[in-house]
Protein backbone atom coordinates (compact mmCIF):
# COMPACT_ATOMS: atom_id res chain seq x y z
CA UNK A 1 150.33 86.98 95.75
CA UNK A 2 150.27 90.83 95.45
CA UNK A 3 152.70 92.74 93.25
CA UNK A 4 153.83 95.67 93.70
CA UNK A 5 153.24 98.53 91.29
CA UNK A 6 156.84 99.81 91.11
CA UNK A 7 158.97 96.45 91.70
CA UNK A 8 162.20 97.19 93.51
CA UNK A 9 164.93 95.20 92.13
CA UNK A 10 166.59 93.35 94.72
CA UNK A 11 170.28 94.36 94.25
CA UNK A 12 168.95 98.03 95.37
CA UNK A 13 167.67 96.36 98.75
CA UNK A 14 171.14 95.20 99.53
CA UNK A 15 172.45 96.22 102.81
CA UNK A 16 175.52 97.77 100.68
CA UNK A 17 173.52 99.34 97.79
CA UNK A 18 171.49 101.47 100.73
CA UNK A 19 174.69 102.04 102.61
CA UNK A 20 176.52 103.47 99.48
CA UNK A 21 173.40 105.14 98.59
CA UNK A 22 173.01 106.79 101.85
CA UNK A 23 176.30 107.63 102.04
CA UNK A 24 175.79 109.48 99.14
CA UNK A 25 173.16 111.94 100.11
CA UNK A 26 174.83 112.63 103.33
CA UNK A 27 177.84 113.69 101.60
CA UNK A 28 175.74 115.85 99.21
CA UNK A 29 174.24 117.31 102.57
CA UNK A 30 177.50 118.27 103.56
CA UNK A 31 178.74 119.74 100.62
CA UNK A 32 175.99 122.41 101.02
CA UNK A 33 177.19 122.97 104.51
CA UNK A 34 180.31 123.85 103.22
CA UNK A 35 179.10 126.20 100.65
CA UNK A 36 177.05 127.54 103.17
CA UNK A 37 180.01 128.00 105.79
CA UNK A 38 182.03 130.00 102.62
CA UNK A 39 184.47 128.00 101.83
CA UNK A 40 185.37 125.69 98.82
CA UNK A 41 184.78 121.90 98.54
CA UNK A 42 188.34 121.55 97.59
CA UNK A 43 189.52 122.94 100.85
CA UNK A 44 187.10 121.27 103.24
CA UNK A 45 188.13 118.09 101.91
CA UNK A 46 191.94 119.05 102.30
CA UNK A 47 191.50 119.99 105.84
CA UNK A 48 189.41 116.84 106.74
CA UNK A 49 191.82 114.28 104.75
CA UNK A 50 194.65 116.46 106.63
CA UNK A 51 192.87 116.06 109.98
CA UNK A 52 191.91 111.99 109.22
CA UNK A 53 195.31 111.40 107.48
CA UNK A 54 197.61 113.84 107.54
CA UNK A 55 200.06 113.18 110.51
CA UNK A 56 200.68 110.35 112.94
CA UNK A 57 199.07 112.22 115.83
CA UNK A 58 195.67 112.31 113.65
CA UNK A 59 195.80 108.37 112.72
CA UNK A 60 196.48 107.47 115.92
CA UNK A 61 193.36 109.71 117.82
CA UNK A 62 191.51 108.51 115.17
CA UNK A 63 192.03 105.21 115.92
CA UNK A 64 191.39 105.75 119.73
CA UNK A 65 188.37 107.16 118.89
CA UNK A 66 187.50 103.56 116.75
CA UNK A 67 188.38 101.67 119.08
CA UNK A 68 186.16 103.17 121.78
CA UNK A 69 183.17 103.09 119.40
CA UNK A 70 184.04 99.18 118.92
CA UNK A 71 183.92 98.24 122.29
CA UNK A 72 180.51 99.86 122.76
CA UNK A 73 178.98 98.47 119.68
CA UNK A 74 180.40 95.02 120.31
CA UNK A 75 178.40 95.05 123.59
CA UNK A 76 175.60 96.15 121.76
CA UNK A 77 175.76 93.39 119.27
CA UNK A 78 175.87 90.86 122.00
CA UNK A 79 173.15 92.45 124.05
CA UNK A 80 170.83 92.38 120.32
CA UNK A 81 171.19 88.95 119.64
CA UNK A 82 169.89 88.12 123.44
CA UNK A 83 166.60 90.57 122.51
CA UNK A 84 167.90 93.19 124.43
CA UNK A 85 168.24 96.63 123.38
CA UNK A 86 171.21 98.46 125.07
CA UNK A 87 171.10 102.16 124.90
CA UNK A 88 172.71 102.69 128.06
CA UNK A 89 176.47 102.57 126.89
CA UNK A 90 176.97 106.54 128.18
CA UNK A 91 176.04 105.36 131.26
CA UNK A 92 177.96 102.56 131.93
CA UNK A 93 180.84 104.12 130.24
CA UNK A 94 180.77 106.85 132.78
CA UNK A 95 180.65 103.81 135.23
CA UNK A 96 183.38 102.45 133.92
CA UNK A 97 185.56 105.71 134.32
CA UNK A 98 184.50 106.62 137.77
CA UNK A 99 185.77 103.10 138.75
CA UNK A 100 189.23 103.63 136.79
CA UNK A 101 190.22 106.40 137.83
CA UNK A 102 189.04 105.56 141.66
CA UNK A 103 191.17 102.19 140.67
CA UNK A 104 194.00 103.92 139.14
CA UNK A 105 194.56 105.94 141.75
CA UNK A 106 194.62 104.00 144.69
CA UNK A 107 197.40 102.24 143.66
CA UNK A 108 201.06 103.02 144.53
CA UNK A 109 202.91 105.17 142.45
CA UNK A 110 205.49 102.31 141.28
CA UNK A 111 203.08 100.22 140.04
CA UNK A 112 204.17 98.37 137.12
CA UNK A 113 202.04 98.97 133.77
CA UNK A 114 201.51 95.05 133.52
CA UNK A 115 199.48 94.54 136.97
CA UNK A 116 198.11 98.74 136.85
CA UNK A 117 196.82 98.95 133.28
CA UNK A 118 194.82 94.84 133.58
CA UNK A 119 193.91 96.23 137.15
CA UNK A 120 192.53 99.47 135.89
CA UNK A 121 190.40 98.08 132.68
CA UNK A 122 188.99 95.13 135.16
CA UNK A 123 187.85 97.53 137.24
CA UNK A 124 185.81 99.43 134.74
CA UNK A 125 184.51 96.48 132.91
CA UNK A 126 183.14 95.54 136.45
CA UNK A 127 181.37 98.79 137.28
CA UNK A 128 180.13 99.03 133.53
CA UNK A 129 178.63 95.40 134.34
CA UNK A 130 177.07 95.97 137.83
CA UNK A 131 175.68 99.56 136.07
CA UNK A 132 174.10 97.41 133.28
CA UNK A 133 172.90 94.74 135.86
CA UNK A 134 170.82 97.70 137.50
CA UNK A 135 168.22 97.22 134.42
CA UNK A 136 168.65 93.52 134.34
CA UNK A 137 167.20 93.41 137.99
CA UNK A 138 164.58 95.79 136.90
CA UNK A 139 163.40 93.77 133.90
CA UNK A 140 163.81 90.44 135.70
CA UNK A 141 161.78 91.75 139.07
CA UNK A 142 159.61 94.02 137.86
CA UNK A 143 159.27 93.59 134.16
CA UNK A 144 160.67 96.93 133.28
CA UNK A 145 161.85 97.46 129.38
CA UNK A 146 165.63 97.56 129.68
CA UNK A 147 165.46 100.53 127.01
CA UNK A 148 163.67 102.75 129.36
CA UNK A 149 165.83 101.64 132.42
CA UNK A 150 169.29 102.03 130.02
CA UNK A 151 168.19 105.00 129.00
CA UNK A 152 167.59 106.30 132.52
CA UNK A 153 170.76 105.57 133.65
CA UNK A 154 173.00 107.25 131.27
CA UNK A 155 171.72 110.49 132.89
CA UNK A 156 172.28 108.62 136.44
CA UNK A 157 176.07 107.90 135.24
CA UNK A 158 176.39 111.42 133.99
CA UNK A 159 175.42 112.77 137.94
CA UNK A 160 178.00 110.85 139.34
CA UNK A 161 180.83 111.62 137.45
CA UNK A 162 179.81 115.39 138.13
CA UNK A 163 179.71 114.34 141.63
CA UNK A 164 183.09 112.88 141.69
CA UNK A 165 185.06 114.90 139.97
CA UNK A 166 183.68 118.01 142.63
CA UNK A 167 183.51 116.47 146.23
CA UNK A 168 187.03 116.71 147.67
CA UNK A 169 186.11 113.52 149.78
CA UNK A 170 185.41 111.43 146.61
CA UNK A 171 187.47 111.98 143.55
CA UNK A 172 188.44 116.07 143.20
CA UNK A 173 191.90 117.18 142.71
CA UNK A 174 193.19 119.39 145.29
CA UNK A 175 192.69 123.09 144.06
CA UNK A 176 196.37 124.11 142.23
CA UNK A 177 194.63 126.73 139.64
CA UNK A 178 191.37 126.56 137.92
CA UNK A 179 192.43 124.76 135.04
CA UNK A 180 192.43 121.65 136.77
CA UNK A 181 188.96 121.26 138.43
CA UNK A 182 186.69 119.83 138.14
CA UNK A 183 188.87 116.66 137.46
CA UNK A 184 190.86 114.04 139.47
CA UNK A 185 194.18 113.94 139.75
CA UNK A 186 196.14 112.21 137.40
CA UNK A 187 196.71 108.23 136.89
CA UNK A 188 200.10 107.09 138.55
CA UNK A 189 202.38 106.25 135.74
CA UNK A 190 201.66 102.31 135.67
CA UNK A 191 197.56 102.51 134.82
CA UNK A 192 198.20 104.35 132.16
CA UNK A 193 197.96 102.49 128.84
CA UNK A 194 200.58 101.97 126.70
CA UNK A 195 201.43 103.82 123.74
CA UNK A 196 201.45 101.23 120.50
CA UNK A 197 202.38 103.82 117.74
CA UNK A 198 205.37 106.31 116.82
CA UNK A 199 206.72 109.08 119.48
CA UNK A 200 204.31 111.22 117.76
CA UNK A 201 201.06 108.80 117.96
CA UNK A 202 198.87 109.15 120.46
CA UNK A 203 197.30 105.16 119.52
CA UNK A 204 197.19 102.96 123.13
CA UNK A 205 196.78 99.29 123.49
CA UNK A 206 192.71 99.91 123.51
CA UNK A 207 193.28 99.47 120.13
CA UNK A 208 194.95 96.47 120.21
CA UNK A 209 192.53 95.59 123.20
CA UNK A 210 188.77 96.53 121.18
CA UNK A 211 190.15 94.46 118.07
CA UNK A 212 190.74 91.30 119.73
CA UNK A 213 187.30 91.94 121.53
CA UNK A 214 186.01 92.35 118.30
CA UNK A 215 187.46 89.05 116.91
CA UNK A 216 186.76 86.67 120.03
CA UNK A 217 183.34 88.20 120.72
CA UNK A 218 182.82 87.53 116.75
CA UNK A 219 184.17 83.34 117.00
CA UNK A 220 182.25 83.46 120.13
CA UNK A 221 178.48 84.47 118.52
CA UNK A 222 179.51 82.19 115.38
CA UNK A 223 181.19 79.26 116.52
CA UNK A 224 180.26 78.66 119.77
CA UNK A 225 177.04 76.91 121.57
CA UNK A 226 176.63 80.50 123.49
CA UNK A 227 176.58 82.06 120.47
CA UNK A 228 173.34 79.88 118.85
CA UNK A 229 171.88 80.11 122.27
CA UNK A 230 171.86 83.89 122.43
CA UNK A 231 170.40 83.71 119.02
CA UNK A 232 167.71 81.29 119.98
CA UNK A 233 166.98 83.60 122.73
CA UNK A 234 166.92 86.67 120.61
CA UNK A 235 164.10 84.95 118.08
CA UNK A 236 162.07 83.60 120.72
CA UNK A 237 162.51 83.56 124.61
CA UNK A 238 159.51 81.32 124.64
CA UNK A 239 160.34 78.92 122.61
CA UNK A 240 164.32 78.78 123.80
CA UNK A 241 162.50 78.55 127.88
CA UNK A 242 159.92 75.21 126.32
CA UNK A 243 163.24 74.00 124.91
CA UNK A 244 164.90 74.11 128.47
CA UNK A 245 167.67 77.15 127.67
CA UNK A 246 168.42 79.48 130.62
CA UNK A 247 166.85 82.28 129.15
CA UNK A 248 166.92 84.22 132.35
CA UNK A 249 170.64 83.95 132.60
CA UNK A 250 171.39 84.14 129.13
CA UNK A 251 169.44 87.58 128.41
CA UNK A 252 171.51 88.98 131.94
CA UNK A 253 174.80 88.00 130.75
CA UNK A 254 174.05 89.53 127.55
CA UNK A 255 173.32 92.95 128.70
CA UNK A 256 176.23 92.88 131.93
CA UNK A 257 178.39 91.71 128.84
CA UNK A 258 177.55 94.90 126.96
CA UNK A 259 177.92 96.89 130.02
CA UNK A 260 181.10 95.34 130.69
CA UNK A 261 182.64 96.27 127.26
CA UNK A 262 180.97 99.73 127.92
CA UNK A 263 182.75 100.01 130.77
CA UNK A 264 186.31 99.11 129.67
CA UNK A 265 185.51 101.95 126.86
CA UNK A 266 185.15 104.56 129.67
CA UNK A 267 188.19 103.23 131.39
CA UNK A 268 190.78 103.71 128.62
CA UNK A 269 189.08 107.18 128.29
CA UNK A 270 190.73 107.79 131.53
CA UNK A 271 193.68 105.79 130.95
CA UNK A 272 194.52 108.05 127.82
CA UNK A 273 196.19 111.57 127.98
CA UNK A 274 195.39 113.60 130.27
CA UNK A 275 195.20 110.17 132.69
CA UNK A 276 192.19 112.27 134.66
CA UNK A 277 188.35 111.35 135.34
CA UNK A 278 186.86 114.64 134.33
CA UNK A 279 183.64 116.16 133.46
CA UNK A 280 181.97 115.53 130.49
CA UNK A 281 185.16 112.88 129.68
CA UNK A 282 183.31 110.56 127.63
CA UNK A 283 182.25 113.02 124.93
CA UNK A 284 178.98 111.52 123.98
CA UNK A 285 180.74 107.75 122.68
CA UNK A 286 178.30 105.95 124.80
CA UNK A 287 175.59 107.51 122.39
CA UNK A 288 177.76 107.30 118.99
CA UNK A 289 178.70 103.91 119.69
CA UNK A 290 174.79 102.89 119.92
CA UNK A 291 174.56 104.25 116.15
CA UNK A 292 177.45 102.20 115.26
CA UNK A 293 175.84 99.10 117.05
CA UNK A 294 172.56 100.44 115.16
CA UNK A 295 174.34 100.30 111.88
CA UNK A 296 175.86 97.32 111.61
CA UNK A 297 173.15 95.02 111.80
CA UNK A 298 174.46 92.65 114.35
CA UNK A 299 177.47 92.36 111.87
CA UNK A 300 180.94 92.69 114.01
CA UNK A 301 182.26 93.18 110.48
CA UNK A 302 180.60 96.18 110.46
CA UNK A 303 181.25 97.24 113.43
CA UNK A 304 184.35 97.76 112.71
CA UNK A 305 184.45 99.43 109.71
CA UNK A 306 181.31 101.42 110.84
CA UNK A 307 183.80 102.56 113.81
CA UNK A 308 186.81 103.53 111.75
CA UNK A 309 184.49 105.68 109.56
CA UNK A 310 183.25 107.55 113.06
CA UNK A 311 186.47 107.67 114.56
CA UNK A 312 188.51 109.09 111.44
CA UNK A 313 185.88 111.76 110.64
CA UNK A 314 185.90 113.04 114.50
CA UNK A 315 189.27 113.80 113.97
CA UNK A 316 188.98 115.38 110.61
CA UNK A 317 185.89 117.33 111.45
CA UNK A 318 187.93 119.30 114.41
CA UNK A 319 190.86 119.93 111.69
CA UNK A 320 187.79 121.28 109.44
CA UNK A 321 187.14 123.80 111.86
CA UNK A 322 190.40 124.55 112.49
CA UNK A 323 191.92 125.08 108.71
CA UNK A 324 188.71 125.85 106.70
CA UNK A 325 186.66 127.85 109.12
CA UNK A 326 183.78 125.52 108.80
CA UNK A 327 181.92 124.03 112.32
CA UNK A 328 183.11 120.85 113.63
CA UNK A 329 179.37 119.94 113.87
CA UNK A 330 178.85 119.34 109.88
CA UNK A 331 180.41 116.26 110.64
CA UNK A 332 178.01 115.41 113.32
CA UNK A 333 175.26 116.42 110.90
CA UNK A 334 176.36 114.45 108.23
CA UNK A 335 176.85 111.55 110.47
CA UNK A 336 173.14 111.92 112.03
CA UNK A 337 171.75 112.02 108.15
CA UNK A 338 173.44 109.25 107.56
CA UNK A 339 171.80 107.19 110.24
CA UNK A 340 168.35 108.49 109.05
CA UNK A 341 168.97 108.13 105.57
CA UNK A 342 170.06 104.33 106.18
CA UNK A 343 166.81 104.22 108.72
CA UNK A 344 164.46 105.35 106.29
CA UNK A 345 165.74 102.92 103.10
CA UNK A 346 165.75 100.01 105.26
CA UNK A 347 162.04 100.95 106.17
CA UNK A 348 160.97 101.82 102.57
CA UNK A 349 163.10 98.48 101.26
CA UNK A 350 160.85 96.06 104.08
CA UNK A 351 158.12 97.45 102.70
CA UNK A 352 158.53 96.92 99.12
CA UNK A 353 159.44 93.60 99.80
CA UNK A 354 156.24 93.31 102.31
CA UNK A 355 153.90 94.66 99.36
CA UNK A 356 155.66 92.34 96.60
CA UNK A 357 154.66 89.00 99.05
């Protein structure tokens, strides 16, 4: 046995102590962005509680923002404990939106919100799915990594909502002034979803919707024989095949399952205000809601709370822009340190523990 020279002490390895600790540094980090910007710590943290906090309209974005991150990550959590690595939520979110708003708007105008809106989210979870099953062909056929293939296809996805949201024959708007193209028209009235909050809340049923996909997906991976099997797959497909598990099918509905949940995320996208399938609609989620899936650690615990944290400082970091002059993108700097600061303790913390063994 071979100590090491500087013992770590295990509390500090704790998933929480690093978290706390990174979160920590990041916040330092953005503190000198704020100094740098010229203005005062005091106010920068006034105008992001005030754009996180400070009204119903903030909350409630905030929490649409969560609860697209959640649906991501969950499907990234599920897709992880197969083996798979899913880093093609962009892609199949943008799947997922072409297919709502082609859904959405081929139905009739009275359509009531309880057949449009389960109608509408179907539809997206189904093209998120088939977009995901693309790379679960590939790796079943030809043995192609499903990260490569994922990754491939977010930039695929990307192409075809451009596509769409131009061609006249496909999805386009017909030209009224240029503030509406490129973009579709608008959702009839009954795929839209619901509004859950105040009159001045802009919070829809997704949220309701990614929370009990949190929860079920969560009893599911716990309590459930799927849920062992997935794992069993995840440690060893080898081992779960010699034990007579349907690896094959169990990996697939993994990843479709993430694509899926990817899916309904770009659906409600075009379900919220404006109701339109435009370009550039998803706003990057499908990549933020891999770093949530990233850090929580296959915990849908996490996930959540990891998604609140995202989708409250998106909001407050466009309010810090707006009422203390300093860029939106600190917050998207701080969040990307944070990731790498939780990266690189996790890699200096396995290898403490790796040199104390």
């Amino acid at each position: 046995m071979r100590l090491s020279p500087f013992p770590v002490a295990a509390p500090l390895r704790h998933p929480v102590s690093i978290a706390v600790a990174a979160g920590l540094l990041a916040t330092s980090v953005g503190v000198l962005l704020v100094l740098a910007a010229g203005a005062s710590p005091a106010a920068a943290w006034t105008a992001l509680d005030e754009g996180m906090f400070g009204s119903d309209y903030a909350i409630g974005s905030s929490l649409n923002s969560a609860a697209v991150l959640a649906l991501i990550a969950t499907g990234f959590t599920v897709a992880h404990r197969a083996g798979l690595v899913n880093v093609g939520g962009e892609g199949q979110l943008c799947a997922g939106g072409i297919a709502a708003a082609a859904t959405g708007l081929a139905l009739p105008d009275g359509v009531p919100t309880a057949v449009g809106v389960p109608v509408t989210l179907v539809a997206g979870f189904a093209a998120g799915a088939a977009w995901a099953g693309v790379a679960v062909w590939l790796r079943i056929r030809r043995g192609t990594s499903e990260v490569i293939t994922t990754l491939l296809l977010n930039f695929v996805g990307a192409g075809a909502v451009s596509i769409a949201v131009h061609e006249a024959a496909l999805l386009r708007q017909p030209v009224t002034s240029s503030e509406t193209l490129p973009q579709s028209a608008p959702l009839p009235v009954g795929a839209q979803l619901p509004l859950i909050g105040g009159p001045e809340s802009p919070a829809t049923a997704i949220v309701l919707i990614a929370a009990a996909a949190v929860v079920l997906t969560a009893v599911a991976l716990r309590h459930t024989a799927v849920g062992l099997r997935l794992r069993s797959v995840g440690h060893s497909p080898a081992a779960s095949a010699r034990l007579g598990l349907p690896v094959t099918r169990l990996e697939t509905g993994g990843l479709t399952f993430a694509g899926g949940l990817a899916g309904v995320a770009g659906a409600s996208l075009v379900a919220t205000a404006p109701y339109v399938l435009a370009e550039h609609f998803s706003s990057g989620y499908g990549f933020s809601g891999l770093v949530v899936g990233l850090l929580a650690r296959g915990s849908l615990l996490a996930v959540t709370a990891v998604s609140l944290l995202f989708g409250f400082l998106t909001s407050g970091g466009i309010n810090l822009q707006l009422a203390a002059e300093v860029p939106a993108s600190s917050v998207q700097i701080v969040q990307s340190l944070l990731v790498l600061f939780i990266a690189a303790a996790m890699l200096w913390s396995n290898h403490t523990r790796s040199s104390a063994s």
